[in-house]
Protein backbone atom coordinates (compact mmCIF):
# COMPACT_ATOMS: atom_id res chain seq x y z
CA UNK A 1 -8.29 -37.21 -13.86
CA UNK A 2 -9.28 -33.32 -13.09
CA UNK A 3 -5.42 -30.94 -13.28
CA UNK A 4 -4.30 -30.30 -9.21
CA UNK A 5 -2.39 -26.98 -10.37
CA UNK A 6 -2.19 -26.46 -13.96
CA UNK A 7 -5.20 -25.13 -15.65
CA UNK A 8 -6.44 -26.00 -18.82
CA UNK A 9 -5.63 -23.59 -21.42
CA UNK A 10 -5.21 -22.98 -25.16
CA UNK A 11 -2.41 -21.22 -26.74
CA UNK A 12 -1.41 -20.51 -29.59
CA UNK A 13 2.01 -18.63 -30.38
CA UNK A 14 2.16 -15.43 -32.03
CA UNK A 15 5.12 -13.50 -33.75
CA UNK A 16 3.85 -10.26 -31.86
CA UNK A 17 6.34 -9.80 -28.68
CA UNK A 18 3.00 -8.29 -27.11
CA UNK A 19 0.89 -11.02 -25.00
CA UNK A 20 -1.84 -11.54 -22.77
CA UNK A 21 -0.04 -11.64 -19.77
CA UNK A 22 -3.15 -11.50 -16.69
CA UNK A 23 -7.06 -11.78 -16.37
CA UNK A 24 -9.41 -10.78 -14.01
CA UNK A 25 -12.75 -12.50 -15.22
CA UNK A 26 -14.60 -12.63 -12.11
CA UNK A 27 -14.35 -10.21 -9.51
CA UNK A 28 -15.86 -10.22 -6.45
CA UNK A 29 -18.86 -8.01 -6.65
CA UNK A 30 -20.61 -6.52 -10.09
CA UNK A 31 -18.34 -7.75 -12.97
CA UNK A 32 -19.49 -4.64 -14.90
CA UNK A 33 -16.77 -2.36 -14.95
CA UNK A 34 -14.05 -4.37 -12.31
CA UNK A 35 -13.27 -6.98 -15.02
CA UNK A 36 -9.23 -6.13 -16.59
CA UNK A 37 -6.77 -7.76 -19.08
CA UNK A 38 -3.18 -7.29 -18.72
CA UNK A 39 -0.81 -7.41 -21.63
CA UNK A 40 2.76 -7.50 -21.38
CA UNK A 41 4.39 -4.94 -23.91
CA UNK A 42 7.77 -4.93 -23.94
CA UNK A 43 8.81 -2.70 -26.49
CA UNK A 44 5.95 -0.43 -25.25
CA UNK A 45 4.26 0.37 -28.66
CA UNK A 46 1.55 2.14 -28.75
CA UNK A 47 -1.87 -0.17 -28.92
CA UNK A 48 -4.42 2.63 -29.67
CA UNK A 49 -7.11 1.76 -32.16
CA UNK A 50 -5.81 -2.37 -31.45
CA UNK A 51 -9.02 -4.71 -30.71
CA UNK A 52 -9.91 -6.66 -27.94
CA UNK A 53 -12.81 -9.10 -28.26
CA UNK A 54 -14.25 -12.86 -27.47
CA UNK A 55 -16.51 -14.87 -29.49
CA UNK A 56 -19.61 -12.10 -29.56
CA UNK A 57 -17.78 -8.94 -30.25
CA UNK A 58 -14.63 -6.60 -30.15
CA UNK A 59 -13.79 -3.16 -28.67
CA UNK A 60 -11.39 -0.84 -30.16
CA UNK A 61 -8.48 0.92 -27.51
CA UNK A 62 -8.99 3.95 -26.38
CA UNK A 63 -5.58 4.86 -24.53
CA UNK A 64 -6.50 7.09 -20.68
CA UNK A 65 -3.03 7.06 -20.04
CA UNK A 66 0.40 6.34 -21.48
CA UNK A 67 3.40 5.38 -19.44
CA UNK A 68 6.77 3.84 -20.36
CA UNK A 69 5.68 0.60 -18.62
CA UNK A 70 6.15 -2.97 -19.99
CA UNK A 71 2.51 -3.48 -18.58
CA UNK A 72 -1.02 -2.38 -20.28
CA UNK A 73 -4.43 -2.52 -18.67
CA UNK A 74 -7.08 -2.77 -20.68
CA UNK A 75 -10.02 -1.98 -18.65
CA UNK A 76 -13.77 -1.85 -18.62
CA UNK A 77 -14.09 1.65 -16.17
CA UNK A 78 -11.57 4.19 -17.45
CA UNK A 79 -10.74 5.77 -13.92
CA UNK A 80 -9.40 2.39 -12.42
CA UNK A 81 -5.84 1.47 -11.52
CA UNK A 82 -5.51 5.83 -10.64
CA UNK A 83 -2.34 4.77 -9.03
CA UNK A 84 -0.61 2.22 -11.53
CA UNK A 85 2.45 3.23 -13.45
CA UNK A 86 1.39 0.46 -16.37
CA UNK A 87 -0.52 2.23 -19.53
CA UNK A 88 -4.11 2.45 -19.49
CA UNK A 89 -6.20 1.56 -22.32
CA UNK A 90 -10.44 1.70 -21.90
CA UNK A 91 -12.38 -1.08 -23.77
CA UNK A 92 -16.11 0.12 -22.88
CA UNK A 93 -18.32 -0.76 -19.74
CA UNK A 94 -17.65 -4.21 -21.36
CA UNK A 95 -14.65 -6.13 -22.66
CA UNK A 96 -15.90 -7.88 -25.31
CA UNK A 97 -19.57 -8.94 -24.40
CA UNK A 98 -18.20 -9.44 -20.81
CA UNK A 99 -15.39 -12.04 -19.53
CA UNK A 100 -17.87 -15.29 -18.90
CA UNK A 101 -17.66 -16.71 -15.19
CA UNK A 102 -17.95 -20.09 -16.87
CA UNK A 103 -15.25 -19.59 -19.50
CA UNK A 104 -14.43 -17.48 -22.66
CA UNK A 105 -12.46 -17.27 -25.44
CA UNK A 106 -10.47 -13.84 -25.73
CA UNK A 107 -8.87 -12.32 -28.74
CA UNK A 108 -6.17 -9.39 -29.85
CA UNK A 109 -5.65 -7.62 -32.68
CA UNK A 110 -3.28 -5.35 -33.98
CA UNK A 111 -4.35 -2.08 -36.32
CA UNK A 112 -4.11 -4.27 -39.71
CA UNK A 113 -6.59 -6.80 -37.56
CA UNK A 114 -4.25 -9.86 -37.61
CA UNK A 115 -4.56 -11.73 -34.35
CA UNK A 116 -1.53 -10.84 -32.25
CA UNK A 117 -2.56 -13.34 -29.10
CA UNK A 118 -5.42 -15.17 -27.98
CA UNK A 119 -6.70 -17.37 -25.19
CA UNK A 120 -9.20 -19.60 -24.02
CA UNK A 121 -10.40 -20.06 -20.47
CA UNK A 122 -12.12 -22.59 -18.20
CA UNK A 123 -13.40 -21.76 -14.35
CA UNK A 124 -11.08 -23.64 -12.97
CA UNK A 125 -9.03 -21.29 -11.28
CA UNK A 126 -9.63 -18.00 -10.13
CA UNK A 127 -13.33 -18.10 -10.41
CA UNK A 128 -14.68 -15.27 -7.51
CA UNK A 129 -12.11 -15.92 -4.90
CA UNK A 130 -10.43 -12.53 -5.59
CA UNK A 131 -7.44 -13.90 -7.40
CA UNK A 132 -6.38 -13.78 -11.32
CA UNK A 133 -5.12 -15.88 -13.77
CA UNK A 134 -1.34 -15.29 -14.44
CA UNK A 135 0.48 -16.75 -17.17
CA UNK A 136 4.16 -18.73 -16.28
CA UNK A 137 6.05 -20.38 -18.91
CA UNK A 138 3.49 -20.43 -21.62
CA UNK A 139 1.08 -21.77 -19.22
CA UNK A 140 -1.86 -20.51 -16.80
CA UNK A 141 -2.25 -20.76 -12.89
CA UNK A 142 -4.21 -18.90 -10.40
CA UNK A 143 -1.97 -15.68 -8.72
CA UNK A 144 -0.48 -16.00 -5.98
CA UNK A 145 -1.96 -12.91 -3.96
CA UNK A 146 -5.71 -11.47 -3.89
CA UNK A 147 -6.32 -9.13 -6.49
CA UNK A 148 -3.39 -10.19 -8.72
CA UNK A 149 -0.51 -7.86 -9.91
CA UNK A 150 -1.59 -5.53 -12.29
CA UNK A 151 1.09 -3.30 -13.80
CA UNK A 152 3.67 -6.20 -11.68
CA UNK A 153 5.37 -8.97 -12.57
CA UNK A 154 3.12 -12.14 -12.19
CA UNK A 155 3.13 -13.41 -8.47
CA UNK A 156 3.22 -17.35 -9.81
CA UNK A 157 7.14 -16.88 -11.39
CA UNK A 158 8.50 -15.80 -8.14
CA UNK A 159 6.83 -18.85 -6.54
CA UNK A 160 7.30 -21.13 -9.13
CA UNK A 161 10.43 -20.56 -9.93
CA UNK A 162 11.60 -21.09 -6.26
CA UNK A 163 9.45 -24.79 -6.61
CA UNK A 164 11.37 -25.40 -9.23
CA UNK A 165 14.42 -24.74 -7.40
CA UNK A 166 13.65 -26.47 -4.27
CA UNK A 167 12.68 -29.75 -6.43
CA UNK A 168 15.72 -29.73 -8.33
CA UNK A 169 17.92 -29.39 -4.87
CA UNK A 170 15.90 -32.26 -3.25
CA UNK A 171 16.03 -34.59 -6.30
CA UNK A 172 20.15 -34.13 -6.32
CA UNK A 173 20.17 -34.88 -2.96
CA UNK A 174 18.29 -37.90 -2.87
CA UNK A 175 20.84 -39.29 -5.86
CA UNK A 176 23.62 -38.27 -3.92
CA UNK A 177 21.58 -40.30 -0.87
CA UNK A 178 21.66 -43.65 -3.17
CA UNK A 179 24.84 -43.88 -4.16
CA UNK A 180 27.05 -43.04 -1.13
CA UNK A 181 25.70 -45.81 1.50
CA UNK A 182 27.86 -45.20 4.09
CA UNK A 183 25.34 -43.41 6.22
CA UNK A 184 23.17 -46.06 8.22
CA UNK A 185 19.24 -46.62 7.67
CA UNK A 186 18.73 -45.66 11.03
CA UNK A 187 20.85 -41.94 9.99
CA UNK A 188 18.98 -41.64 6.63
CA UNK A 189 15.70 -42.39 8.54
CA UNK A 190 16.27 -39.52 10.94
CA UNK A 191 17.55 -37.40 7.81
CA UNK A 192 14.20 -37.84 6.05
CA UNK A 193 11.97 -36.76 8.40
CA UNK A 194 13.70 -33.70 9.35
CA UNK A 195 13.79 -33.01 5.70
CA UNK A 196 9.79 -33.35 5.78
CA UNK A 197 9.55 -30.81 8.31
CA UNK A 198 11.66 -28.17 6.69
CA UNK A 199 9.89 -24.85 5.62
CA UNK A 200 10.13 -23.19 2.33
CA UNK A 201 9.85 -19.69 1.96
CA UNK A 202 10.77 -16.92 -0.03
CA UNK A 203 10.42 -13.11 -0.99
CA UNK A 204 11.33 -11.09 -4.06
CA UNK A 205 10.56 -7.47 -4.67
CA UNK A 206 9.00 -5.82 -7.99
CA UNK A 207 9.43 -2.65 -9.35
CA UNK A 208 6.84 -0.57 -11.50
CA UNK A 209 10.56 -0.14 -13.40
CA UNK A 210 14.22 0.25 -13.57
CA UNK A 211 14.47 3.83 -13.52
CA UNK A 212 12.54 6.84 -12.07
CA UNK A 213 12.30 10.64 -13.30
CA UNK A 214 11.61 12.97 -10.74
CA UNK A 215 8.64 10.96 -9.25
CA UNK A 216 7.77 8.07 -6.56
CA UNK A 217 9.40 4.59 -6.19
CA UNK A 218 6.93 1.90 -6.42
CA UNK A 219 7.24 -1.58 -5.15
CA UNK A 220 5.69 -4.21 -3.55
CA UNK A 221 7.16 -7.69 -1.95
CA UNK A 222 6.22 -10.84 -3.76
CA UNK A 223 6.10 -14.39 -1.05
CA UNK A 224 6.35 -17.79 -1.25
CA UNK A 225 5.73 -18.96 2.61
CA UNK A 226 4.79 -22.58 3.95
CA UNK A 227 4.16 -20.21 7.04
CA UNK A 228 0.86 -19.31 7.69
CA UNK A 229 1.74 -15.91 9.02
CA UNK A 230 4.94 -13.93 8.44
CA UNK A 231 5.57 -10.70 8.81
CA UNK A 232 8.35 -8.16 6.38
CA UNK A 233 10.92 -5.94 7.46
CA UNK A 234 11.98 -3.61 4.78
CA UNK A 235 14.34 -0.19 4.31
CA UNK A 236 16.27 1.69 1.64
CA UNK A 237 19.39 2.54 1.87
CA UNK A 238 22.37 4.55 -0.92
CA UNK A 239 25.31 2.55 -2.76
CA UNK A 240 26.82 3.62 0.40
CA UNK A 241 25.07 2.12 3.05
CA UNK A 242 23.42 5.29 4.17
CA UNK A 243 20.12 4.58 5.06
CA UNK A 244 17.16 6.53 3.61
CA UNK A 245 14.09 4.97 4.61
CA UNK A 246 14.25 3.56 8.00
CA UNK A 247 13.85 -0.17 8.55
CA UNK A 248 9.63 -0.74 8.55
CA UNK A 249 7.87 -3.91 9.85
CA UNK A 250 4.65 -4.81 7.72
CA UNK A 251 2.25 -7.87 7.75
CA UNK A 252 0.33 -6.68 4.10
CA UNK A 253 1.77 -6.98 0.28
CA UNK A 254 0.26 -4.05 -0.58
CA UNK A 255 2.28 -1.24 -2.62
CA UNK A 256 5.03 0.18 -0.87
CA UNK A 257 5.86 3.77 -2.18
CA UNK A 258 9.53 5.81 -1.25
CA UNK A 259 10.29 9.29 -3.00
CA UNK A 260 13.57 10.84 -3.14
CA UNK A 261 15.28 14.19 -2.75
CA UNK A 262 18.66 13.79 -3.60
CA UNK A 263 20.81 16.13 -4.04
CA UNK A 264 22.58 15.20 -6.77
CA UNK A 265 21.54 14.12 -10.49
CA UNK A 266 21.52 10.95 -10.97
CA UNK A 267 21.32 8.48 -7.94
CA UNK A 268 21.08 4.53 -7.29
CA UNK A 269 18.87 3.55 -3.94
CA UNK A 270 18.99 -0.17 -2.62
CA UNK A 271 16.01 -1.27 -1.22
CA UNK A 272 15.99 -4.30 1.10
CA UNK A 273 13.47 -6.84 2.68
CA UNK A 274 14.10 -9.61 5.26
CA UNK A 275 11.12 -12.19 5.45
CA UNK A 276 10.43 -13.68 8.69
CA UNK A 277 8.19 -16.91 9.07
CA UNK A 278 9.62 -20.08 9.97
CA UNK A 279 12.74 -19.32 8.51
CA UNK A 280 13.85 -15.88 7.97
CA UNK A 281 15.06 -14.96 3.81
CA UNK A 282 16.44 -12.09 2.44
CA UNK A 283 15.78 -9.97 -1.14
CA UNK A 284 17.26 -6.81 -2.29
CA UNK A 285 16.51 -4.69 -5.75
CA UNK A 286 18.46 -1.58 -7.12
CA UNK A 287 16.51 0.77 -8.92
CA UNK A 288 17.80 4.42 -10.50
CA UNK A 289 16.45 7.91 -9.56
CA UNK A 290 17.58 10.16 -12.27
CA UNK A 291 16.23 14.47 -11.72
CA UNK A 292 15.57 16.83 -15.28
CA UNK A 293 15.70 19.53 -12.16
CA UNK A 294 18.05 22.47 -12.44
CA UNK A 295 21.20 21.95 -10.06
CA UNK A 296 22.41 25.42 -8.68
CA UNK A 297 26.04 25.90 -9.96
CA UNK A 298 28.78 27.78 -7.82
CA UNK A 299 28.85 30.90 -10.26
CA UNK A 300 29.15 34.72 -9.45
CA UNK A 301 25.56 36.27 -8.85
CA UNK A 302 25.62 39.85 -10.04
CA UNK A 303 24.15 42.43 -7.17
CA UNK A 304 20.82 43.06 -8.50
CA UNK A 305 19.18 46.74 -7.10
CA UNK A 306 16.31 49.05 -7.69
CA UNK A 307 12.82 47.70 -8.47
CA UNK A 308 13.63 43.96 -9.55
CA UNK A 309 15.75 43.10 -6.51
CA UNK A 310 12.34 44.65 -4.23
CA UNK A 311 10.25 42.43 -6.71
CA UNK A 312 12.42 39.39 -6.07
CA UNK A 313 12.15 39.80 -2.90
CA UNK A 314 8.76 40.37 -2.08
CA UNK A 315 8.29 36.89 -4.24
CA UNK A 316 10.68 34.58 -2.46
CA UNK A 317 8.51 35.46 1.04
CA UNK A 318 4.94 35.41 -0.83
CA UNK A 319 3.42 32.40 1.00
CA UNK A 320 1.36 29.53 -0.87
CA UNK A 321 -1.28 27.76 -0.58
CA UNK A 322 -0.49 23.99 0.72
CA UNK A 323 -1.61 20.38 1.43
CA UNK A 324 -0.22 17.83 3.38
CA UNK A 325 -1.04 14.78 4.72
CA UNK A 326 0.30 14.26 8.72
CA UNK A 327 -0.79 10.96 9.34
CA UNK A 328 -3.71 8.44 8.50
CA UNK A 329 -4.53 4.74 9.06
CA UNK A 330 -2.68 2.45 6.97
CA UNK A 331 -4.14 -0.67 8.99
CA UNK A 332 -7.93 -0.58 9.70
CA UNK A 333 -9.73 -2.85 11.95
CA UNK A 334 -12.71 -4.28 10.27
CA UNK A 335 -15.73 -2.46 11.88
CA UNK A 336 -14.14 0.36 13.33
CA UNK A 337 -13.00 3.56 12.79
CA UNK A 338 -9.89 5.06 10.61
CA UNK A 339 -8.40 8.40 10.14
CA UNK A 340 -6.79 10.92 8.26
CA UNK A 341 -5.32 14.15 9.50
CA UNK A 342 -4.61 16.92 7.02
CA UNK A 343 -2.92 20.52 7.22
CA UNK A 344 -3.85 23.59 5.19
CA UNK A 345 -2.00 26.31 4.92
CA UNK A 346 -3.34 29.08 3.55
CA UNK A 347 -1.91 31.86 1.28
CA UNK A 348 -2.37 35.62 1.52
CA UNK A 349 -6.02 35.18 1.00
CA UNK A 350 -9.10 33.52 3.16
CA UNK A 351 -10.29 30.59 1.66
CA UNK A 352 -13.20 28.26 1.78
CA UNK A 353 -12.13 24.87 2.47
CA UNK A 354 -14.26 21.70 1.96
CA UNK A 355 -12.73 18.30 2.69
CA UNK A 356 -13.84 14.13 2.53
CA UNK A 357 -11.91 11.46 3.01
CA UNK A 358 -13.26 7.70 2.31
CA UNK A 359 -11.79 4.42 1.47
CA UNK A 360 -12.36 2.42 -2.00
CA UNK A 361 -11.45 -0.36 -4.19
CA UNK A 362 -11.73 0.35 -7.82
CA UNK A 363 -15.18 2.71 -8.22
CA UNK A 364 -17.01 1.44 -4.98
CA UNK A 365 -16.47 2.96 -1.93
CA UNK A 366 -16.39 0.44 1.00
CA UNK A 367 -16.88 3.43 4.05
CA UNK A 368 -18.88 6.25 4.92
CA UNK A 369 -17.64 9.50 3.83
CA UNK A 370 -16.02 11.97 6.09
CA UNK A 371 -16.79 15.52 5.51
CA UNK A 372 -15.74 19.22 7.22
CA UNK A 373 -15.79 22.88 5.58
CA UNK A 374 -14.19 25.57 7.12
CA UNK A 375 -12.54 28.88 6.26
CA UNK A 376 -8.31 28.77 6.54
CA UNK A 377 -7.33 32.90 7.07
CA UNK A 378 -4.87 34.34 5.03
CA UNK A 379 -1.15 33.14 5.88
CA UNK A 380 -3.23 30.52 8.49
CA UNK A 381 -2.44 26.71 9.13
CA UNK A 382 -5.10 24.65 10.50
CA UNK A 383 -4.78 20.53 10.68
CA UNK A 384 -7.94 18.68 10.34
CA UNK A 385 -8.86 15.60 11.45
CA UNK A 386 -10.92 13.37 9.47
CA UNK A 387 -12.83 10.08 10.73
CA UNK A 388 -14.61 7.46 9.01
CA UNK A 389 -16.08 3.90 9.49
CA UNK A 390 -15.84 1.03 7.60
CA UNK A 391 -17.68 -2.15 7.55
CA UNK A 392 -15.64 -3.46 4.57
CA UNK A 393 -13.88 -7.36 4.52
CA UNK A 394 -10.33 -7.89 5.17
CA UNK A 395 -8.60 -7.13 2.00
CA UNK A 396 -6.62 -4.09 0.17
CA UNK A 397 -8.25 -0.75 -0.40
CA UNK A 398 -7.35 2.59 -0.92
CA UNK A 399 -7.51 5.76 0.88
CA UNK A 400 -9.02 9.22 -0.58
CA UNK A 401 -8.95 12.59 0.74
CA UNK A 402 -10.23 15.09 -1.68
CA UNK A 403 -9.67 18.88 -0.86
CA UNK A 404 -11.77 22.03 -2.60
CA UNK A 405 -10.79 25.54 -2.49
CA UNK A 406 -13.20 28.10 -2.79
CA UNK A 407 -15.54 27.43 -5.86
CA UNK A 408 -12.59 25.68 -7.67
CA UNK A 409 -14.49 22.36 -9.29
CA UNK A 410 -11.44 19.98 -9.49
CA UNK A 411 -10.71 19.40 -5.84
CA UNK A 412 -7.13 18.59 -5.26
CA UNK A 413 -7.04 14.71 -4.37
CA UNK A 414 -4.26 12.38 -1.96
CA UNK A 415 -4.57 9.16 -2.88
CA UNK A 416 -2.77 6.21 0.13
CA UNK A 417 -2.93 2.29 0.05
CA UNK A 418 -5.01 0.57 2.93
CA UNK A 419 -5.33 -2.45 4.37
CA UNK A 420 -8.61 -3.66 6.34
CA UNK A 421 -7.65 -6.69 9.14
CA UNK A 422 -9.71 -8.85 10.94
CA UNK A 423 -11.02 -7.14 14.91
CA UNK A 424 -8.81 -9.80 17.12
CA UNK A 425 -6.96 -7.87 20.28
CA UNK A 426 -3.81 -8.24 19.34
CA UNK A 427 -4.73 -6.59 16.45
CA UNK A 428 -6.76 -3.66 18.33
CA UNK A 429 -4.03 -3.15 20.81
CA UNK A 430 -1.69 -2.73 17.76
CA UNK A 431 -3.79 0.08 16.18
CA UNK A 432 -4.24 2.06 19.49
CA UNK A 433 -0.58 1.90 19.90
CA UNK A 434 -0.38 3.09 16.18
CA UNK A 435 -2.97 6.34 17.02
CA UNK A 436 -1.07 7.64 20.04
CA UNK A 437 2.46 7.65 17.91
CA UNK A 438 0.41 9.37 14.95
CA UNK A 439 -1.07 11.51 17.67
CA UNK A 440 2.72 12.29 18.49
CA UNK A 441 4.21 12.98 15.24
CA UNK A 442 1.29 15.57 14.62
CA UNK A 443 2.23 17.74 17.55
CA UNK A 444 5.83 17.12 16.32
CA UNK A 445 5.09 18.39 13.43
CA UNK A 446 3.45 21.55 14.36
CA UNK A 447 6.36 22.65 16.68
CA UNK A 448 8.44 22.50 13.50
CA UNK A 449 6.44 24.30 10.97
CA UNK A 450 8.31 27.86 10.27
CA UNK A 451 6.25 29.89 8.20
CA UNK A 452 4.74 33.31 8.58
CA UNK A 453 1.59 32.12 10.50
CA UNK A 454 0.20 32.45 13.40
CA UNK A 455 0.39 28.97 15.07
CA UNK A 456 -1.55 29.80 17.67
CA UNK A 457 -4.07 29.18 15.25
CA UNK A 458 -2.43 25.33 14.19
CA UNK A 459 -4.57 22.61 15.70
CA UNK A 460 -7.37 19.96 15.46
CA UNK A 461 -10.04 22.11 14.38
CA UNK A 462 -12.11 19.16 13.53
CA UNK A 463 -13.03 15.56 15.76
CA UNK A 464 -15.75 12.72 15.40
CA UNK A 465 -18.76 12.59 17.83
CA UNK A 466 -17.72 9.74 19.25
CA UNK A 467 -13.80 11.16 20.05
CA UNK A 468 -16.01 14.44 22.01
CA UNK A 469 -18.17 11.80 23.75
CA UNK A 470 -15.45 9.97 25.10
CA UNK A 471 -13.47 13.47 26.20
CA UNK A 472 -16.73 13.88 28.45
CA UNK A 473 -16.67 10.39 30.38
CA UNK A 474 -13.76 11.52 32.90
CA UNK A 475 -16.00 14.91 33.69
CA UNK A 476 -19.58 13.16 33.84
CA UNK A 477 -17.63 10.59 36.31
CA UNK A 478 -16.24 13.18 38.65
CA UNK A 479 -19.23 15.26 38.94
CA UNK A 480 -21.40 11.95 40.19
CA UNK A 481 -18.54 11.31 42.51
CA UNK A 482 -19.28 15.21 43.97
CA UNK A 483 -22.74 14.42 44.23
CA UNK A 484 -22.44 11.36 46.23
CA UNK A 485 -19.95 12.84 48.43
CA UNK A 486 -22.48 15.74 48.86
CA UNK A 487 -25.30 13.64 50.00
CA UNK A 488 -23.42 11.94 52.18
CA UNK A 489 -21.83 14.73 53.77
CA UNK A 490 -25.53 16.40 54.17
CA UNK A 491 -27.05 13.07 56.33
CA UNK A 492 -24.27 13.07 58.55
């Protein structure tokens, strides 16, 4: 009889605490360079110069980036995963001689080469759909989610474990059923089939980690939904109940990102999520910001004169060259056009400015690529708007806009999670609405800006085609209507 959910793997234990924790074996797409293995490391130890190999050959660890993580990718294209808090370790274009579609055997080995895990895989599960293979109580199923969780807790223990839960509840209420008969058959036949109809669902939250220095909260909302659409409602809020990231209604699982200013050291932020399907559940996660930033103390400052209080000074109102992102399109309708409006602000020099902006998953771009050069005066702001199309599938991208100054060659990058959704109307009229509150914040925002500029200079310096073709419509209509009127006017 062929396994319903389990997949048929072998195991064998290990005394190394590190494991094989996630593979991606057959990506949509090339496999060259998008395959990935993730290990779970939790006394994060350094895996440099460790192997990683099937039944042809092994690779040697090179490590691209070390974090403090209980998750390591080891992956085949060394600029993957930009975004992911886990380690980074780069196996060659290949892991191995390639992850087979049909099945493979994979290997680990520590620096003494004595096999620390290993695994062997069948195509069962996961096999070009866009999902992974996650491991769950010493076993292997196919992830919940598209493109797994790399650098996240495994999708399958959340749902699992609430399976488990629900099963247990059931079976202790149908012994409870059989021995207390004082309900009547006609009672326990109505009971049972409202318990057929009830929904299960469920939503958990994962953190990158426990605590955060000085940098962004990641996160991202894990569900378990008999529903076949739901939608999440999420904020943050302080020990206090001060809210600090307003409440946010989202239809993706995509990474959710929050950064902090506090001002105080060492701070603990609350964030919450309410699921709503056919039954509405509830999740909340505390995670620590901790700052290594200097915290002004109320001490006597000593009247400083001559030339360094002039120097001082003239430094504190020196103006500096900035970035920032106003607004872009964090839902995209499949065959249409997205945006991303950006604001430069120069410093007490002219520069040459040369901006794109594109969306991609992993190293393949899935959209054109918008592109704009102009000059920013000195002490000038100027907010450009950047548009680009994409034919892409429904699925989770990512969102670059790369920025370069003058002849500098290492343009400064932003780097924003996407989603792409299917063209329906509902969807469509969403987006529009979407564009005209963007459309409002970015005038918002220039009224606010204080900064010696000139902000007569500050606005949308750059627009598609297609935006100027549809500006001309109402004018082409209204001259015809002139000319009619005209001629009619004339043979009277």
């Amino acid at each position: 009889m062929k396994p319903a959910i389990m997949l048929f793997l072998l195991i064998i234990p290990f005394a190394s605490a590190i494991e094989i924790n996630e593979i991606m074996y057959n990506p949509p797409g090339d496999d060259a360079g998008n395959e990935w293995i993730e290990l779970f490391n939790p006394e994060n130890l350094d895996l440099a110069n460790w192997s990683i190999g099937d039944l042809s050959s092994n690779d040697t660890l090179i490590p691209v980036r070390i974090s403090n993580s209980q998750f390591a990718l080891i992956v085949e294209n060394s600029s993957a995963f930009p975004d992911s808090n886990a380690s980074i370790y780069y196996a060659g274009s290949l892991i191995g001689n390639g992850l087979g579609n049909a099945g493979d055997t994979i290997y680990l080995y520590d620096l003494n080469k004595t096999p620390a895990d290993f695994l062997a895989y069948n195509s069962t599960f996961a096999n070009g759909n866009n999902k992974t293979l996650e491991k769950f109580n010493n076993s292997w199923r196919e992830s919940a989610v598209f493109w797994g969780t790399p650098g996240f807790e495994n999708s399958v223990s959340a749902v699992f474990s609430n399976f488990t839960n629900s099963t247990n509840e059931t079976q202790t209420n149908s012994t409870v059923n059989d021995t207390n008969q004082t309900n009547s058959t006609a009672q326990n036949e109505t009971a049972n089939q409202t318990n057929s109809t009830v929904c299960v669902s469920s939503i958990q939250i994962s953190t990158t980690k426990e605590i955060y220095t000085d940098e962004a909260i990641k996160f991202r909302h894990i569900v378990n939904s008999s529903a076949g659409n739901f939608s999440i409602i999420y904020w943050i809020e302080d020990l206090f109940g001060n809210i600090m990231k307003e409440k946010y209604e989202t239809k993706t699982l995509t990474e959710k990102s929050y950064t902090p200013h506090p001002d105080e050291r060492d701070k603990i932020y609350v964030i919450k999520s309410v699921l709503i399907g056919c039954n509405e559940s509830y999740a909340e996660k505390n995670v620590i910001f901790k700052t290594e930033k200097e915290i002004a103390e109320d001490k006597p400052v000593e009247a400083k004169t001559g030339s360094s209080a002039a120097e001082e000074n003239k430094n504190k109102t020196k103006p500096k060259f900035t970035y920032e992102l106003l607004s872009y399109s964090e839902e995209i309708l499949q065959d249409s056009e997205a945006s991303a409006i950006v604001q430069i602000t120069s410093d007490d020099s002219p520069h040459e400015i040369y901006m794109q902006a594109y969306i991609y998953r992993y190293s393949k771009k899935y959209s054109d690529i918008a592109e704009y050069e102009f000059t920013v005066e000195k002490s000038e702001s100027q907010a450009v708007e950047l548009n680009f199309f994409t034919n892409a599938s429904p699925g989770d991208y990512k969102m670059k806009v790369k920025i370069t100054k003058d002849e500098l060659k290492t343009p400064y990058e932003i780097t924003k999670n996407v989603t792409v959704i299917e063209n329906d109307e509902a969807e469509e009229i969403e987006q529009n609405e979407t564009k005209q509150n963007s459309t409002i914040i970015v005038q918002q925002t220039a009224k606010n800006i204080t900064a010696p500029v000139n902000m007569a200079n500050e606005q949308i310096v750059y627009q598609s085609k297609k935006a100027q073709s549809e500006m001309l419509v109402p004018i082409i209509i209204i001259v015809i209507l002139a000319a009619l009127s005209g001629i009619l006017i004339w043979k009277r």
